[in-house]
Protein backbone atom coordinates (compact mmCIF):
# COMPACT_ATOMS: atom_id res chain seq x y z
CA UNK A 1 0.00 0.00 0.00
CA UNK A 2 1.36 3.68 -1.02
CA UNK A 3 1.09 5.21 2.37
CA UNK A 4 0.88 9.40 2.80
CA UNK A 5 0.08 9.64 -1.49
CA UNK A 6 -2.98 11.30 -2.97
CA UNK A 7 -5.82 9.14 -4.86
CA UNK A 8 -4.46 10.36 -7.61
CA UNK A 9 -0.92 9.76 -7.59
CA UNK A 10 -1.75 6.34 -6.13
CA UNK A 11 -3.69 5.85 -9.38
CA UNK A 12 -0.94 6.69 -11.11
CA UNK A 13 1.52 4.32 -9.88
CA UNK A 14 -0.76 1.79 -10.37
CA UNK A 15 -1.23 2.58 -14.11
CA UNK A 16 2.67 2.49 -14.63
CA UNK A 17 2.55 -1.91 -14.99
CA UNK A 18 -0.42 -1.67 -17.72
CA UNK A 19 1.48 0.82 -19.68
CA UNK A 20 4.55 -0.98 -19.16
CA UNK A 21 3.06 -4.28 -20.33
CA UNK A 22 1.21 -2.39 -23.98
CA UNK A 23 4.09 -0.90 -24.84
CA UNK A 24 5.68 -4.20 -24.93
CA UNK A 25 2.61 -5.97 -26.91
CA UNK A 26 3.23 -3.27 -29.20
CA UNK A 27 6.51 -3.29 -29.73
CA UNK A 28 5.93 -7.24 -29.97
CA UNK A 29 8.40 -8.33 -27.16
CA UNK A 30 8.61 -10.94 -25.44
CA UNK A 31 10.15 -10.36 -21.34
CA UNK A 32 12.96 -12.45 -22.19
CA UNK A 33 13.77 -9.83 -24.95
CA UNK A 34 12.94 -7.02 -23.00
CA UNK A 35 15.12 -8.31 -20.21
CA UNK A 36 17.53 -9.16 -22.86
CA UNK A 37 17.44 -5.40 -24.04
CA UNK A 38 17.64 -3.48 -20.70
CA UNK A 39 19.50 -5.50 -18.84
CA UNK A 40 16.10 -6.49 -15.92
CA UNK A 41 15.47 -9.69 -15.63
CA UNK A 42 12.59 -11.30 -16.74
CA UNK A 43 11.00 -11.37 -13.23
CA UNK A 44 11.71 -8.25 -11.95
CA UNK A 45 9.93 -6.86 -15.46
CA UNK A 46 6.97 -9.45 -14.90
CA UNK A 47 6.56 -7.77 -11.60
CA UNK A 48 6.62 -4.05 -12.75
CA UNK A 49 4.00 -5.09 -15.27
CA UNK A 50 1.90 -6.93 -12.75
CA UNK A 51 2.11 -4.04 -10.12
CA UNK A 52 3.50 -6.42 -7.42
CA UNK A 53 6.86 -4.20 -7.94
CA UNK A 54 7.25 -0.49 -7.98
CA UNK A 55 8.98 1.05 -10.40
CA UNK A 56 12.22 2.92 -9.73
CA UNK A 57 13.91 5.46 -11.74
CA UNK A 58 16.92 2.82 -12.72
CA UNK A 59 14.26 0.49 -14.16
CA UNK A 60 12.22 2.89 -15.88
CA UNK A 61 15.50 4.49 -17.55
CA UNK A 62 16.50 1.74 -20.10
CA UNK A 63 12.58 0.91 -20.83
CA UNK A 64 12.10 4.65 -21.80
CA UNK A 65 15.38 4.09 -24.07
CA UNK A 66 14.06 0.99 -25.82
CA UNK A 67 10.48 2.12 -26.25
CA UNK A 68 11.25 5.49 -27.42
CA UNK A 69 9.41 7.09 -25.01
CA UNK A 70 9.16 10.37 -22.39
CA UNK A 71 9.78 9.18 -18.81
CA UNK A 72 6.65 10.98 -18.26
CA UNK A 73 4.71 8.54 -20.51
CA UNK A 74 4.94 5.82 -17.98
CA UNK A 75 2.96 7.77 -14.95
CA UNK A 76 0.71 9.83 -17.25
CA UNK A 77 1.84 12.71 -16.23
CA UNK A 78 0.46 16.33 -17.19
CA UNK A 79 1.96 18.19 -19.95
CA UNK A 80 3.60 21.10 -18.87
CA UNK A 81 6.49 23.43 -19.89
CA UNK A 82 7.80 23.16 -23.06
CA UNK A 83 5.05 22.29 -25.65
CA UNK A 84 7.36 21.43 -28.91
CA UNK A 85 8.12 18.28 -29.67
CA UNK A 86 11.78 17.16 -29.68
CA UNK A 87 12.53 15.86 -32.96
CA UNK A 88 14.64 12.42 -33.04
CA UNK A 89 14.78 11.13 -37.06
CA UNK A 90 14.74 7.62 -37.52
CA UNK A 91 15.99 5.70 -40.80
CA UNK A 92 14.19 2.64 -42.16
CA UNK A 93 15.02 1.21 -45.14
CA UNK A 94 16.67 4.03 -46.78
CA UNK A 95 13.45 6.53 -45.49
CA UNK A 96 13.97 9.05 -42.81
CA UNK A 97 11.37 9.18 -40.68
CA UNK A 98 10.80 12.37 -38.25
CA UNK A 99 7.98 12.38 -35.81
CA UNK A 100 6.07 15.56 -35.60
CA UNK A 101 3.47 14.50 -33.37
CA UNK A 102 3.90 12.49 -29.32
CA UNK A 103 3.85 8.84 -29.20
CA UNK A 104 0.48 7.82 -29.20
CA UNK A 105 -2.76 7.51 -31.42
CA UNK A 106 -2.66 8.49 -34.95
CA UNK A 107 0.77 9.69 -35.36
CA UNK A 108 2.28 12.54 -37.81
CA UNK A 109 6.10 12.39 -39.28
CA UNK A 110 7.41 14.27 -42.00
CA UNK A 111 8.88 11.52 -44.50
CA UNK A 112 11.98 12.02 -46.59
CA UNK A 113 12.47 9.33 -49.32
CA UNK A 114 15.46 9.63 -51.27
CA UNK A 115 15.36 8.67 -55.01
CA UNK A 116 16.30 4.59 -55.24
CA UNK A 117 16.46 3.74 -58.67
CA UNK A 118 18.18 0.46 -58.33
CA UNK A 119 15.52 -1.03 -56.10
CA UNK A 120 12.60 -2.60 -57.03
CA UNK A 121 9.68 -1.60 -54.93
CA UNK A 122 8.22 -4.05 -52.76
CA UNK A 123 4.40 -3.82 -51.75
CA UNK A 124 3.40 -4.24 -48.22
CA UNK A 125 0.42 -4.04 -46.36
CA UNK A 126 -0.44 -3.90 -42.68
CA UNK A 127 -3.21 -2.90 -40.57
CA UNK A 128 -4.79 0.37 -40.93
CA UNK A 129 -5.09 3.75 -42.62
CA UNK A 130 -2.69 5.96 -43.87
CA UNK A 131 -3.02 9.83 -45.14
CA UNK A 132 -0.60 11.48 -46.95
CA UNK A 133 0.50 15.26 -48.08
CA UNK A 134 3.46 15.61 -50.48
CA UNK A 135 5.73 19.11 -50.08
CA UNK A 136 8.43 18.54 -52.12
CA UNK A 137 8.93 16.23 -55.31
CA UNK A 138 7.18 13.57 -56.49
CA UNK A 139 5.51 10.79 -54.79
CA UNK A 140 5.49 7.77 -56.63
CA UNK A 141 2.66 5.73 -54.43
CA UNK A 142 1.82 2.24 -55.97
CA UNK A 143 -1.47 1.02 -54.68
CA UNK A 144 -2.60 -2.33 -55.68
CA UNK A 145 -2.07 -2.65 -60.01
CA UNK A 146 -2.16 1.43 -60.22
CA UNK A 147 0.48 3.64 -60.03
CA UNK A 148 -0.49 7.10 -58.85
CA UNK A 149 2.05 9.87 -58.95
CA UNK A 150 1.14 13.35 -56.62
CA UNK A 151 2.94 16.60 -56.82
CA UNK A 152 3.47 18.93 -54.19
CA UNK A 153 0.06 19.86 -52.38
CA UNK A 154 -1.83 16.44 -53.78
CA UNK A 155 -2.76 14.10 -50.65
CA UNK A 156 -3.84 10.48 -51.03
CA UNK A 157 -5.28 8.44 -48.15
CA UNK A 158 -5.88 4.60 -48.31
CA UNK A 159 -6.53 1.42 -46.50
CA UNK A 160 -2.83 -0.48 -45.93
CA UNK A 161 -4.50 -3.75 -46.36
CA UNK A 162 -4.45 -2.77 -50.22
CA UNK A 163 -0.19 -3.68 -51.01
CA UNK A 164 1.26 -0.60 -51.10
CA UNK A 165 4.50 1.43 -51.92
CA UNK A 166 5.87 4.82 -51.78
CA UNK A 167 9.05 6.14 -53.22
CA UNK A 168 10.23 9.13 -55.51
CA UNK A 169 9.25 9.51 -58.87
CA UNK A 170 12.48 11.39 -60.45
CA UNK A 171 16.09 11.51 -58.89
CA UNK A 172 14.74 14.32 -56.26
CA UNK A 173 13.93 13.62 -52.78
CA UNK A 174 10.55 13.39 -51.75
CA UNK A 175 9.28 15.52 -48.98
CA UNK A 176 6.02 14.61 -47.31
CA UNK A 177 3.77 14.44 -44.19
CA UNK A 178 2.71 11.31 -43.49
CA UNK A 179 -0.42 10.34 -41.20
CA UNK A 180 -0.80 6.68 -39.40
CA UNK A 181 -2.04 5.30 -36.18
CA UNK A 182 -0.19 2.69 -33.94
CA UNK A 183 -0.13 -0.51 -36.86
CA UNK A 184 1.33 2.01 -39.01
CA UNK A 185 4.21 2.99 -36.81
CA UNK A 186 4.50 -1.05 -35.99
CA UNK A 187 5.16 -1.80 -40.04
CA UNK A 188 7.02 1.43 -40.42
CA UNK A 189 8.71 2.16 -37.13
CA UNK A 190 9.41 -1.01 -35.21
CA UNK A 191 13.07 -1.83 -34.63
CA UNK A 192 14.18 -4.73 -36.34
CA UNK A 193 16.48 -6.99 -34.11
CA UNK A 194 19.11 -9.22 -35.83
């Protein structure tokens, strides 16, 4: 029992293990990998996730490193201060990523895809929605048997179960904004372990 804490913070603490334990269904990890990532053991992460152990700030460290997240995420803390967001790019296959909106929901990233003209374009799909808004070059978006090509200020939005592709259309990079909610970050996003 939290002894001499608010109903609120109490609440809190207690919502720490269930965010602890979606943020690893999400990221599709098992505890032996998280353990293997952060350096916890299995048990110890089995507990914070249960609530039978409370977290401490040397736990909650390497979990905020591997999920990509604000310490603050894990307690639900209010936003205050600062209200930008602190852009951190990531690459995946060849396409730089930068997130433009706070981990959560439907998420926004601006999208830089370099021309790749030796590489043939493989179609994916996934879960989900996505929504896009091109601002620089040409967006070469294969959806299905068509091939649509947008300029700057054309958007396209379609269902990722469709195969899908997106790449440049000339030898320019392609700047756009890119719209998609947590399945999309999964197929986009996730970190791929060797």
């Amino acid at each position: 029992m939290l002894v001499g804490m608010g109903t609120e913070k109490k609440d809190r603490l207690a919502a720490v293990g269930p965010r602890l334990r979606e943020l690893r269904r999400r990221h599709r990890l098992t505890l032996a990998g998280l353990a293997e990532r952060t350096g916890i053991n299995a048990s110890t992460l089995s507990r914070l996730e249960g609530g039978t152990r409370k977290p401490t700030l040397e736990m909650l460290l390497p979990l905020a490193e591997v999920y990509a997240v604000p310490l603050d995420e894990f307690v639900g803390a209010p936003r205050t201060g600062d209200p930008r967001i602190h852009l951190k790019p990531v690459t995946r296959n060849g396409m730089t990523f930068v997130p433009l909106s706070r981990p959560g929901g439907t998420q926004a990233h601006k999208l830089l895809i370099p021309p790749r003209p030796d590489t043939e374009p493989q179609l994916s799909t996934h879960e989900g929605f996505e929504w896009v808004y091109v601002l620089a070059g040409r967006l070469r978006l294969l959806l299905g048997e068509e091939t649509v090509v947008l300029k700057p200020g054309e958007a396209a939005e379609f269902d990722t179960h469709v195969p899908h592709w997106l790449g440049s259309d000339d030898e320019r990079t392609v700047e756009l904004l890119i719209l998609f909610g947590t399945q999309g970050e999964r197929a986009h996003l996730r970190a791929r372990t060797p």
